[in-house]
Protein backbone atom coordinates (compact mmCIF):
# COMPACT_ATOMS: atom_id res chain seq x y z
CA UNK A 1 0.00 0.00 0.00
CA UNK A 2 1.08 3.18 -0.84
CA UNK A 3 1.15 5.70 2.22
CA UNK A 4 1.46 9.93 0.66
CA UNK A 5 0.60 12.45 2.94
CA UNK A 6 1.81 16.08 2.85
CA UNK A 7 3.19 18.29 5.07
CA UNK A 8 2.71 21.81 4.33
CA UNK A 9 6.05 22.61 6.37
CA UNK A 10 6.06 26.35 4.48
CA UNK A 11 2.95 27.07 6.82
CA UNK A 12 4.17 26.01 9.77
CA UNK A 13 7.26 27.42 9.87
CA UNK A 14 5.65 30.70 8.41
CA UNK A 15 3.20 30.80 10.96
CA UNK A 16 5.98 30.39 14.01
CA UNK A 17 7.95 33.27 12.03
CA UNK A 18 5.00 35.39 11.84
CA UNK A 19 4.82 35.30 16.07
CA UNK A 20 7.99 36.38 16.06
CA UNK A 21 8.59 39.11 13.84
CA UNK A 22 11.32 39.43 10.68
CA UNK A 23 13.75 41.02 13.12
CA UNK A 24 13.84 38.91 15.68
CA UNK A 25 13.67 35.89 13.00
CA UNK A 26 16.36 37.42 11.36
CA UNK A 27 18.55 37.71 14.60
CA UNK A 28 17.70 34.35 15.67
CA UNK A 29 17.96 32.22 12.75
CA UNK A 30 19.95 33.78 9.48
CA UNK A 31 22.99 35.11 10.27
CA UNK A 32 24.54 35.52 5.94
CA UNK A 33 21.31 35.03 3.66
CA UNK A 34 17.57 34.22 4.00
CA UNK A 35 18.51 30.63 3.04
CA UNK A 36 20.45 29.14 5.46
CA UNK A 37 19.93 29.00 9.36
CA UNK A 38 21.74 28.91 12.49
CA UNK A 39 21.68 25.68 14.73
CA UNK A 40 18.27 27.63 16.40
CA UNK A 41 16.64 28.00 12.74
CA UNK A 42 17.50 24.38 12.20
CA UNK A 43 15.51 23.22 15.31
CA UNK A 44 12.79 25.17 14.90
CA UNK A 45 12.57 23.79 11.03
CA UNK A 46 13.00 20.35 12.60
CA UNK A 47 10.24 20.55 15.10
CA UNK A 48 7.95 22.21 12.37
CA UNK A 49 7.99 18.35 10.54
CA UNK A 50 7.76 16.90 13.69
CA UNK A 51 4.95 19.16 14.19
CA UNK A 52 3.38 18.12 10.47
CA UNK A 53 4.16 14.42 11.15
CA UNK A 54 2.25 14.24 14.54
CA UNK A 55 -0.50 16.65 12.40
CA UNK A 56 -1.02 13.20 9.97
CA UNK A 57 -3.23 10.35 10.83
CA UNK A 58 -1.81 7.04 10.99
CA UNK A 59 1.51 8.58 10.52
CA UNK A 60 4.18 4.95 10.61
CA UNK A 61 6.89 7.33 11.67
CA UNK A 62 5.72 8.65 14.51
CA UNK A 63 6.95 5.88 16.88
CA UNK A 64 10.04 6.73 15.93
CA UNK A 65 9.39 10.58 17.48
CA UNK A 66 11.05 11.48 20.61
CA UNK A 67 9.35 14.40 23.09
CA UNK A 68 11.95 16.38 25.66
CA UNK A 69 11.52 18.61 27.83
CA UNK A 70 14.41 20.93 26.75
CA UNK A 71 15.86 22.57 23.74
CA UNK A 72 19.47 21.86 23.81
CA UNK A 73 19.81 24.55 20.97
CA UNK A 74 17.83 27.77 21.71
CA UNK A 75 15.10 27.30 24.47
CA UNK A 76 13.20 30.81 23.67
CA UNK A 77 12.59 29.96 19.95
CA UNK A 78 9.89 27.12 21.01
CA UNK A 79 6.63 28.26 19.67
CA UNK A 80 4.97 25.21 20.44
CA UNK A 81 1.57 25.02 22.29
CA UNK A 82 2.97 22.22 24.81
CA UNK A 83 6.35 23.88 25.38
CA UNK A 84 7.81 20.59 24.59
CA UNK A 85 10.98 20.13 22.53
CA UNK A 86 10.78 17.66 19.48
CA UNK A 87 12.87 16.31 17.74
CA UNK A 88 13.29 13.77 15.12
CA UNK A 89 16.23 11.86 15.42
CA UNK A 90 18.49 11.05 12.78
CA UNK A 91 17.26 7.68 11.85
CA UNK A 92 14.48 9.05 10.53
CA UNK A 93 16.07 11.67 8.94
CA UNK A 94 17.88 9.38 7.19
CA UNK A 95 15.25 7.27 6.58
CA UNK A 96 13.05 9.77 4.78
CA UNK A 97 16.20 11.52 2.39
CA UNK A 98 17.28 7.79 1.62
């Protein structure tokens, strides 16, 4: 069976830059260009498809999610309802780019 489900991840992260403003996005997560982010950026675009992959039902990745309680990264760029970190861990990652 075929399983295709999208993640609108341009929303999500759009919406969680929207709460914070461009220059405090800017400041936190681009330090060069508007393309590529700082270790902070990258965790908040991480938990943005952990966000979209906990959004889909029946979703066969999402026992391989982890929930923590803290950012390791940047603690003040959660914009999450829960105020729980996620993260997807690398398996996964790899899993999906492979």
């Amino acid at each position: 069976m075929l399983w295709i489900k999208f993640i609108d991840l341009n929303e999500i992260v759009a919406k969680k830059y929207e709460a914070l403003g461009p220059d405090k996005v800017k400041e936190l997560y681009f330090l060069e260009d508007h393309t590529h982010t700082t270790p902070a950026g990258a965790e908040v675009n991480a938990a943005s498809v952990v966000e979209g992959m906990r959004a889909l039902k029946n979703c066969p990745l999402a026992a391989f999610l982890l929930k923590k309680t803290k950012s390791p990264i940047h603690e003040n760029t959660r914009n999450d309802s829960n105020k729980d970190s996620l993260f997807v861990s690398l398996r996964v990652i790899s899993w999906i780019v492979s």
